[in-house]
N, C-alpha and C. Protein backbone atom coordinates (compact mmCIF):
# COMPACT_ATOMS: atom_id res chain seq x y z
N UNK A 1 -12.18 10.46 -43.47
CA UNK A 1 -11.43 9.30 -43.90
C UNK A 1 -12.22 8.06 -43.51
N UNK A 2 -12.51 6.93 -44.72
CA UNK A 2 -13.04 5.72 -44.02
C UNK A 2 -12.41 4.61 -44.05
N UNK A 3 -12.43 3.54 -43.00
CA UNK A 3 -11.82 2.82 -42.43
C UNK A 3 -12.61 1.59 -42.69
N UNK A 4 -11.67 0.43 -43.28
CA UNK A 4 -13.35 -1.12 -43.44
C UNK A 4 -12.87 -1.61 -42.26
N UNK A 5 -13.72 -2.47 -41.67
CA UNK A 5 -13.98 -3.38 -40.90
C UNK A 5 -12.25 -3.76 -40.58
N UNK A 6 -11.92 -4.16 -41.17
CA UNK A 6 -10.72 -4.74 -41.41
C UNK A 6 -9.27 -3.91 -40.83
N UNK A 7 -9.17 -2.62 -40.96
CA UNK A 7 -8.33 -1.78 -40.87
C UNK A 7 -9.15 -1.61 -39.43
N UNK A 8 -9.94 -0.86 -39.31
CA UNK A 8 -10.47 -1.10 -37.88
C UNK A 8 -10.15 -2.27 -36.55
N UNK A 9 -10.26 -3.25 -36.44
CA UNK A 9 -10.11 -4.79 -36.44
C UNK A 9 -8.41 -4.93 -36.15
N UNK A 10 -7.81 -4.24 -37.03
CA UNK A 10 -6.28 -4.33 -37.09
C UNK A 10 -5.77 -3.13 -36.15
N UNK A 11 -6.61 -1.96 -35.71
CA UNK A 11 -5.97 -0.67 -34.90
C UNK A 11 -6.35 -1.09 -33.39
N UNK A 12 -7.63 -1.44 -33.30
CA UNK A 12 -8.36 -1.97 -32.26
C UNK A 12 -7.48 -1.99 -30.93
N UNK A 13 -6.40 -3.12 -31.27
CA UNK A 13 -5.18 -3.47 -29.78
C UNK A 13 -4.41 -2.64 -29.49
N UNK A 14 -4.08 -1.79 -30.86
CA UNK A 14 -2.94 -0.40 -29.85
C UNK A 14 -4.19 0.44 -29.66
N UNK A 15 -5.45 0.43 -30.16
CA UNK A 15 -6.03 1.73 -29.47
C UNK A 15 -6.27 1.43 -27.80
N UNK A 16 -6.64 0.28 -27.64
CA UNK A 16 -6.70 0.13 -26.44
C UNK A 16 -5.74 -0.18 -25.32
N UNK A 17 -4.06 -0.46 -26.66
CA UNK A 17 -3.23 -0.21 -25.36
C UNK A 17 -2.74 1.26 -24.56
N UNK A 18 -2.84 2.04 -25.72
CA UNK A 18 -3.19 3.55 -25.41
C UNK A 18 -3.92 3.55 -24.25
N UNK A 19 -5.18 3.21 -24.22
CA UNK A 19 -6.37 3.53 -23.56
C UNK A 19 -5.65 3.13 -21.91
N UNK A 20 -5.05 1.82 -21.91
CA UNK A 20 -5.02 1.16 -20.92
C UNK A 20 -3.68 1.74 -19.85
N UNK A 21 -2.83 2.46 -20.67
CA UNK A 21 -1.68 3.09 -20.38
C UNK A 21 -2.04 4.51 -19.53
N UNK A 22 -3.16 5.11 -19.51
CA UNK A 22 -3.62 6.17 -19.33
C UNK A 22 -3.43 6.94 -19.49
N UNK A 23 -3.30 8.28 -19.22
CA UNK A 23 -2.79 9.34 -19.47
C UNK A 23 -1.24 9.63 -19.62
N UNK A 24 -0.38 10.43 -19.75
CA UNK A 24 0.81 10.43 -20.57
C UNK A 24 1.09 11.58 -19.22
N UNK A 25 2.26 10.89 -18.74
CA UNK A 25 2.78 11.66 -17.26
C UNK A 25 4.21 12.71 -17.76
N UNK A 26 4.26 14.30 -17.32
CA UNK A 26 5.26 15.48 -18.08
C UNK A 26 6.46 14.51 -17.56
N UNK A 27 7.82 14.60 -18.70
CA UNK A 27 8.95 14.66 -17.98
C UNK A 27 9.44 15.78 -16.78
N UNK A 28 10.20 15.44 -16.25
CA UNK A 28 10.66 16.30 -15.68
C UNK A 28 11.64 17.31 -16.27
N UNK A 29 11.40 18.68 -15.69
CA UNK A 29 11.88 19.61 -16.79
C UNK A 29 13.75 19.92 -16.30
N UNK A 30 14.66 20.30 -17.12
CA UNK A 30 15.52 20.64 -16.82
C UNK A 30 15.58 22.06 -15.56
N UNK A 31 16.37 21.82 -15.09
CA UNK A 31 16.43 22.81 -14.09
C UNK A 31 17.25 22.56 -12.78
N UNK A 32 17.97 24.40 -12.51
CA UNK A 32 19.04 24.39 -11.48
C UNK A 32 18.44 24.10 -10.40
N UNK A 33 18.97 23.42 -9.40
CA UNK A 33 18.25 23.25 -7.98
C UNK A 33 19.41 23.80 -6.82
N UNK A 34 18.99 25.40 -6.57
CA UNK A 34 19.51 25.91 -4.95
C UNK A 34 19.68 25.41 -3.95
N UNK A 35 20.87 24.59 -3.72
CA UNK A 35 20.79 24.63 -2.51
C UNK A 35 20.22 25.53 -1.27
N UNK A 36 19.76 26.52 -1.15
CA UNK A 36 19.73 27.81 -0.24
C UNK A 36 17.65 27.58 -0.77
N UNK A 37 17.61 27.38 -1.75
CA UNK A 37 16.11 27.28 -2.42
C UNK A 37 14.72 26.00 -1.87
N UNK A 38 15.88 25.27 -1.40
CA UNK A 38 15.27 23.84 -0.80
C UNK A 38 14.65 23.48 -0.21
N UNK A 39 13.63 23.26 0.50
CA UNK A 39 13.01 23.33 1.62
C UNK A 39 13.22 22.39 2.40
N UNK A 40 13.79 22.78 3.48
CA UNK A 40 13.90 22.10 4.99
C UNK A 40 12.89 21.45 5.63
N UNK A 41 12.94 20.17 5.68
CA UNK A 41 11.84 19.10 6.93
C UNK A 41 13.09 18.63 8.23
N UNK A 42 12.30 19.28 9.09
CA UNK A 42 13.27 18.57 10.59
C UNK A 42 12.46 17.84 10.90
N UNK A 43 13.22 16.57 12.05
CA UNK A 43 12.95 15.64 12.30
C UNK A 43 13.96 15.62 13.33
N UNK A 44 13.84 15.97 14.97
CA UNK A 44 14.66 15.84 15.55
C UNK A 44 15.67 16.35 14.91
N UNK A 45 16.82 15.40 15.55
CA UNK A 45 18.44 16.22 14.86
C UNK A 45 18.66 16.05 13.53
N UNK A 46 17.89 15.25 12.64
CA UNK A 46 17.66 15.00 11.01
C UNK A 46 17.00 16.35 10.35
N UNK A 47 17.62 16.63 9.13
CA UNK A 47 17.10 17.30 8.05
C UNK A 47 17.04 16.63 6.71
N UNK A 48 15.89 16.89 6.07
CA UNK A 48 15.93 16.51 4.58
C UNK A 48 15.56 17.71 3.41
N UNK A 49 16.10 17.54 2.66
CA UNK A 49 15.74 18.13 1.62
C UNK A 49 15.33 17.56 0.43
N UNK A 50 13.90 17.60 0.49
CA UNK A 50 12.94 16.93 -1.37
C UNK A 50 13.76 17.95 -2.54
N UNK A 51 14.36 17.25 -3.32
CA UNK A 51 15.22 17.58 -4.51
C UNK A 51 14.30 17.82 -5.95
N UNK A 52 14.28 16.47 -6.27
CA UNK A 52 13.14 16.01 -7.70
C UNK A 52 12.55 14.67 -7.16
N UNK A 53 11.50 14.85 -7.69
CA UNK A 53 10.73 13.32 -7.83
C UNK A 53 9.74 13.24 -9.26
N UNK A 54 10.14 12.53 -10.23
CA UNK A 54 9.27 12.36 -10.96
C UNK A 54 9.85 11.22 -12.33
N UNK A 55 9.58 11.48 -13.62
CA UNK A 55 9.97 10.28 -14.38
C UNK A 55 10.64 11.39 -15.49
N UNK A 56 11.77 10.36 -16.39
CA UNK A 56 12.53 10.84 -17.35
C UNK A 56 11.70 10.71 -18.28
N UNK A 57 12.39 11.71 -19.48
CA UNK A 57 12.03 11.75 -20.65
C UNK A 57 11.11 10.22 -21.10
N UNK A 58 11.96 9.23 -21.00
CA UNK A 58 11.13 8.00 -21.35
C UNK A 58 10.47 7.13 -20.85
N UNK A 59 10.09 7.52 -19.04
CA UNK A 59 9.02 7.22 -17.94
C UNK A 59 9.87 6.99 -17.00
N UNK A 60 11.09 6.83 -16.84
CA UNK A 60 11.99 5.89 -15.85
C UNK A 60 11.94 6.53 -14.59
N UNK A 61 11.46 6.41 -13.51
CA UNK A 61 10.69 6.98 -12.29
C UNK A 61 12.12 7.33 -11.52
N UNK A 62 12.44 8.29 -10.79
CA UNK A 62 13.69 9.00 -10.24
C UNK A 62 13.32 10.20 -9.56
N UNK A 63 13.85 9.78 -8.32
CA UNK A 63 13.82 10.57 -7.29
C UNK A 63 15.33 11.24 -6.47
N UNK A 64 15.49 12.35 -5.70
CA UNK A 64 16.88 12.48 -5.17
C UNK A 64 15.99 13.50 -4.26
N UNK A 65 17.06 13.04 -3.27
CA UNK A 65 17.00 13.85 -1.82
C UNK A 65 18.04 13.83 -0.89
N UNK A 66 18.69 14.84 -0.53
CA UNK A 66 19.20 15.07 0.69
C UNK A 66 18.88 15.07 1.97
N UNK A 67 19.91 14.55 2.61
CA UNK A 67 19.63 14.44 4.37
C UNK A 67 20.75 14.54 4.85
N UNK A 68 20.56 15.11 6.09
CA UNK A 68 21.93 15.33 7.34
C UNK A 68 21.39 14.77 8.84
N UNK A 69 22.41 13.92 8.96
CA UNK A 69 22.02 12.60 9.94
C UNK A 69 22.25 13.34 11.07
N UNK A 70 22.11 13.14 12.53
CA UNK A 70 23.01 13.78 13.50
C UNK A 70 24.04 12.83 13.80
N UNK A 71 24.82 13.00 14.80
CA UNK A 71 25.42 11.51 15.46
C UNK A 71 24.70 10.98 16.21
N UNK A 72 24.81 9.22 15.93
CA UNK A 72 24.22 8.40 16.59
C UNK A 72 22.84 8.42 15.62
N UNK A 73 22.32 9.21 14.95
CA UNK A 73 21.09 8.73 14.32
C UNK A 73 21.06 7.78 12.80
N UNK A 74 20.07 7.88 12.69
CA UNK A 74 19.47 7.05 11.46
C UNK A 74 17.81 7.28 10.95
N UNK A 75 18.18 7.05 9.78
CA UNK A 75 16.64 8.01 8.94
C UNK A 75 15.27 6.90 9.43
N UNK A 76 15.55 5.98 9.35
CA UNK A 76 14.83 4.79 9.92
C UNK A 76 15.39 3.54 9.75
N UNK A 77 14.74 2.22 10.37
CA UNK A 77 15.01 1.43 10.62
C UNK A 77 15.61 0.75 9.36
N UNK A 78 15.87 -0.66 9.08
CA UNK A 78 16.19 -1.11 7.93
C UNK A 78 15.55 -1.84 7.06
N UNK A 79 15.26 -1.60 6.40
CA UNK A 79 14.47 -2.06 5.10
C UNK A 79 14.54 -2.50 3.71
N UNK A 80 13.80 -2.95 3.39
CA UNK A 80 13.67 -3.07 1.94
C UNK A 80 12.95 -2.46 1.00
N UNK A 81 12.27 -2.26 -0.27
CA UNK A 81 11.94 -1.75 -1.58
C UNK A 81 11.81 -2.32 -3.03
N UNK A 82 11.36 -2.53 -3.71
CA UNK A 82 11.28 -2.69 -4.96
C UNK A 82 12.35 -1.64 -5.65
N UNK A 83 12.28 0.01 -5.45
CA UNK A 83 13.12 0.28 -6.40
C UNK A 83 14.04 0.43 -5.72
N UNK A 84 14.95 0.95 -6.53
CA UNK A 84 16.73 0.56 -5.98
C UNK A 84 17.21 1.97 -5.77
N UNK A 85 18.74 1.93 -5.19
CA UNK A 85 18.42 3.61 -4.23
C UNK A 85 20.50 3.88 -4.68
N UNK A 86 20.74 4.34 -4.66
CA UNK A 86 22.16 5.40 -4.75
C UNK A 86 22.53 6.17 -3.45
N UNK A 87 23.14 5.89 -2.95
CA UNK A 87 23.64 6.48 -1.72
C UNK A 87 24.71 7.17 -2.21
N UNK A 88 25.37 8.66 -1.62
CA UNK A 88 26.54 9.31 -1.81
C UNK A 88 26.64 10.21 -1.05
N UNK A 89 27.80 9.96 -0.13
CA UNK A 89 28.12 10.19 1.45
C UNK A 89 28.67 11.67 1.12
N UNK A 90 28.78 13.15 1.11
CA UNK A 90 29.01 14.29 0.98
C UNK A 90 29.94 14.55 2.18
N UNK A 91 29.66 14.45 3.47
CA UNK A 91 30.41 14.70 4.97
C UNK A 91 29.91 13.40 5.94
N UNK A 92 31.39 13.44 6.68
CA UNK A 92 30.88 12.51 7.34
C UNK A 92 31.24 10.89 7.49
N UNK A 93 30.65 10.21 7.99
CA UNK A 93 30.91 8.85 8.25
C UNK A 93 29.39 7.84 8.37
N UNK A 94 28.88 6.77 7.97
CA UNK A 94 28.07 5.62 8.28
C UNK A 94 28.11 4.43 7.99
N UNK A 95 27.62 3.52 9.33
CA UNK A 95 27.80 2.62 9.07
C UNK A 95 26.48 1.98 8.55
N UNK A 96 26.61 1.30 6.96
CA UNK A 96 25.70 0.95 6.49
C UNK A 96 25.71 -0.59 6.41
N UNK A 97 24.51 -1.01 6.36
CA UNK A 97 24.30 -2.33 6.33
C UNK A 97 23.38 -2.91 5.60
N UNK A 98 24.16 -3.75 4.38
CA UNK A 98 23.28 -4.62 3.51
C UNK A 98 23.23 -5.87 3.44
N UNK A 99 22.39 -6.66 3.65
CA UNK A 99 21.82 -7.76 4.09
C UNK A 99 22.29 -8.35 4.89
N UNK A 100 22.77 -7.45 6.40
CA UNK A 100 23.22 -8.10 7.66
C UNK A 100 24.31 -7.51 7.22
N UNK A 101 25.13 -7.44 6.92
CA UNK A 101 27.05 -6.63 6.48
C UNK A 101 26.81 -5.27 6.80
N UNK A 102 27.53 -5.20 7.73
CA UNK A 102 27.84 -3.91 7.94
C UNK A 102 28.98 -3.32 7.60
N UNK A 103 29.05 -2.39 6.92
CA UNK A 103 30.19 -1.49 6.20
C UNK A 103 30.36 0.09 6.82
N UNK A 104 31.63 0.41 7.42
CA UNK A 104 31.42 2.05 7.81
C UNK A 104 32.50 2.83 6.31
N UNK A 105 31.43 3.97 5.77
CA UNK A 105 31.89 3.74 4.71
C UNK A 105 31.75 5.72 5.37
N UNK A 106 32.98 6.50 4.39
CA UNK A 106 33.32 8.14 5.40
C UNK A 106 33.10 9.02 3.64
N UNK A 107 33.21 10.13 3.70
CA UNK A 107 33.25 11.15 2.57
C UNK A 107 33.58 11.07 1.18
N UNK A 108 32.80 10.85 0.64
CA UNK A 108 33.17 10.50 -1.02
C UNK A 108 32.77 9.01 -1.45
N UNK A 109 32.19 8.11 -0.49
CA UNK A 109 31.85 6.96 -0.74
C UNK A 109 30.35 7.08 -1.64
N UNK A 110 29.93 5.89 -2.23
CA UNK A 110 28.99 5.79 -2.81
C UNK A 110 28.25 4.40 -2.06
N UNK A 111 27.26 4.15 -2.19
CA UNK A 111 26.59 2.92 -1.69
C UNK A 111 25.53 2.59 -2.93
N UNK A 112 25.08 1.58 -2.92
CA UNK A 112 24.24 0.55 -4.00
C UNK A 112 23.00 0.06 -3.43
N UNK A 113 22.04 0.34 -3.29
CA UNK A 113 21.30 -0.97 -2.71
C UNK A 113 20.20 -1.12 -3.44
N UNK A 114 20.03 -2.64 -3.71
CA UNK A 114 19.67 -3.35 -4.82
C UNK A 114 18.11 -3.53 -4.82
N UNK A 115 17.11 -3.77 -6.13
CA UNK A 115 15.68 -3.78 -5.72
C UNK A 115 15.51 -5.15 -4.78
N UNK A 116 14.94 -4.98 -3.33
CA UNK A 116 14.10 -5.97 -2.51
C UNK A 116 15.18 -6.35 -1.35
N UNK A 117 16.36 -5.63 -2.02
CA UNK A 117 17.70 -5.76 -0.52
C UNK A 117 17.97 -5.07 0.35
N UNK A 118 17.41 -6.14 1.88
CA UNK A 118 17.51 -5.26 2.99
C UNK A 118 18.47 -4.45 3.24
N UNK A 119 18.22 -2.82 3.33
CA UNK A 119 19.54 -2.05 3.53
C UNK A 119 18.95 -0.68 5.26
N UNK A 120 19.90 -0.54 5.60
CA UNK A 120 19.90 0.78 6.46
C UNK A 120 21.12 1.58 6.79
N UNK A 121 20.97 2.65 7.41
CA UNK A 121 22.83 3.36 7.80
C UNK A 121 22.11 3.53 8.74
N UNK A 122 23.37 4.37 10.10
CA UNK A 122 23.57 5.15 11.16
C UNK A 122 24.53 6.29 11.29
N UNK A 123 24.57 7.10 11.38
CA UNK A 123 25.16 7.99 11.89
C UNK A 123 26.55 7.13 12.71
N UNK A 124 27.63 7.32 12.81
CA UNK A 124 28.55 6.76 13.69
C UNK A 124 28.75 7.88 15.02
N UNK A 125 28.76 9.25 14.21
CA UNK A 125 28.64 10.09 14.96
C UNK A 125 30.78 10.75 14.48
N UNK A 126 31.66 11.24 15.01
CA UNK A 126 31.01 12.28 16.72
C UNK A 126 30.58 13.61 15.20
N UNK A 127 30.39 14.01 14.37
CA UNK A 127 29.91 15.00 13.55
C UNK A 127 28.45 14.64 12.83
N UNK A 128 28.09 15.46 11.98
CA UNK A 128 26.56 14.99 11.14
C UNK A 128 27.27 14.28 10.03
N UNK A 129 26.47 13.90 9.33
CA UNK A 129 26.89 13.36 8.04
C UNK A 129 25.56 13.68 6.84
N UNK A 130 26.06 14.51 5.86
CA UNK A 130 25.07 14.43 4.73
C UNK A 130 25.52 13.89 3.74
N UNK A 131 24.15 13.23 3.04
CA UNK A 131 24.19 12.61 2.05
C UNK A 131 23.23 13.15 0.94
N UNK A 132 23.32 12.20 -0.29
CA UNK A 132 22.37 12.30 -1.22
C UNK A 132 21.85 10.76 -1.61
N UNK A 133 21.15 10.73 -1.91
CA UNK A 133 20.05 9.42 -1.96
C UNK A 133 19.55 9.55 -3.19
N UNK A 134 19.47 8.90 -4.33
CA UNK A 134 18.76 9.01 -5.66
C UNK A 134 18.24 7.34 -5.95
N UNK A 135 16.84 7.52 -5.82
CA UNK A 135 15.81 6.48 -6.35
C UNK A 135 15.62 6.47 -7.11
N UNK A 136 15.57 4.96 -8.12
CA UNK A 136 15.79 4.53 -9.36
C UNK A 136 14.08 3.79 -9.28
N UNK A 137 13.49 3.82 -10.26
CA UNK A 137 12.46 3.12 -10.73
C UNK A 137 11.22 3.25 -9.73
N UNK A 138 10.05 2.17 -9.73
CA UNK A 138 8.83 2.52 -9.14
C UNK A 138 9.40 2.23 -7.88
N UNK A 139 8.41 3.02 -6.97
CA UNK A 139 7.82 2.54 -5.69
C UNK A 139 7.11 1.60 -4.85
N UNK A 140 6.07 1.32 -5.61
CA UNK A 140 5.32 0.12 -5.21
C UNK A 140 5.80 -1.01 -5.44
């Protein structure tokens, strides 16, 4: 097939936005996730469990993980992020805190925290508390 100058000239900017996009990253595939299948990281009286990490069908970057706090603990200090995070309290009790507010929020609660807003929990204690955590968008 030949191409003039012209038609060339005119493909030129998406070929190179292609180019510039790089390689084309898999969705993530459907699939059951075992609890019993999961793999365990301890950390002191903390456990986590890596769930999924990767991007949807149309790149949208998403992550989920479980953790079980002990009493009195916390996953780390308090922080911030670019992407934004889903908290959902399974057992348990914490007191979480977003931008200085502290909220003790117990079983069936959900939490929000927003891209670049300082957030952290604690354990209140006297039991563990697990949760689930699902990250929305990039990292960096």
């Amino acid at each position: 097939m030949n191409y003039s100058r012209r038609e060339v000239g005119l493909m030129l900017p998406a070929l190179a936005a292609t180019a510039a996009a790089g390689p084309q990253s898999q969705a993530l595939p459907s699939k059951a996730f075992k609890y019993e299948d999961l793999p365990v990281k301890a950390s002191g009286q903390n456990q986590s469990r890596a769930v999924l990490n990767g991007e949807t069908h149309s790149g949208f970057p998403v992550e989920l993980h479980m953790t079980e706090l002990g009493p009195g603990q916390a996953p780390h200090p308090p922080h911030h992020h670019v992407h934004e995070e889903i908290l959902m309290l399974r057992t348990g009790a914490l007191d979480v805190t977003i931008g200085g507010q502290t909220t003790r929020v117990t079983a069936g609660s959900v939490v929000y925290a927003a891209s670049n807003q300082e957030h952290g929990w604690k354990n209140p204690g006297p039991e563990r508390a697990e949760y689930f955590v699902i990250a929305l968008g990039q990292k960096a």
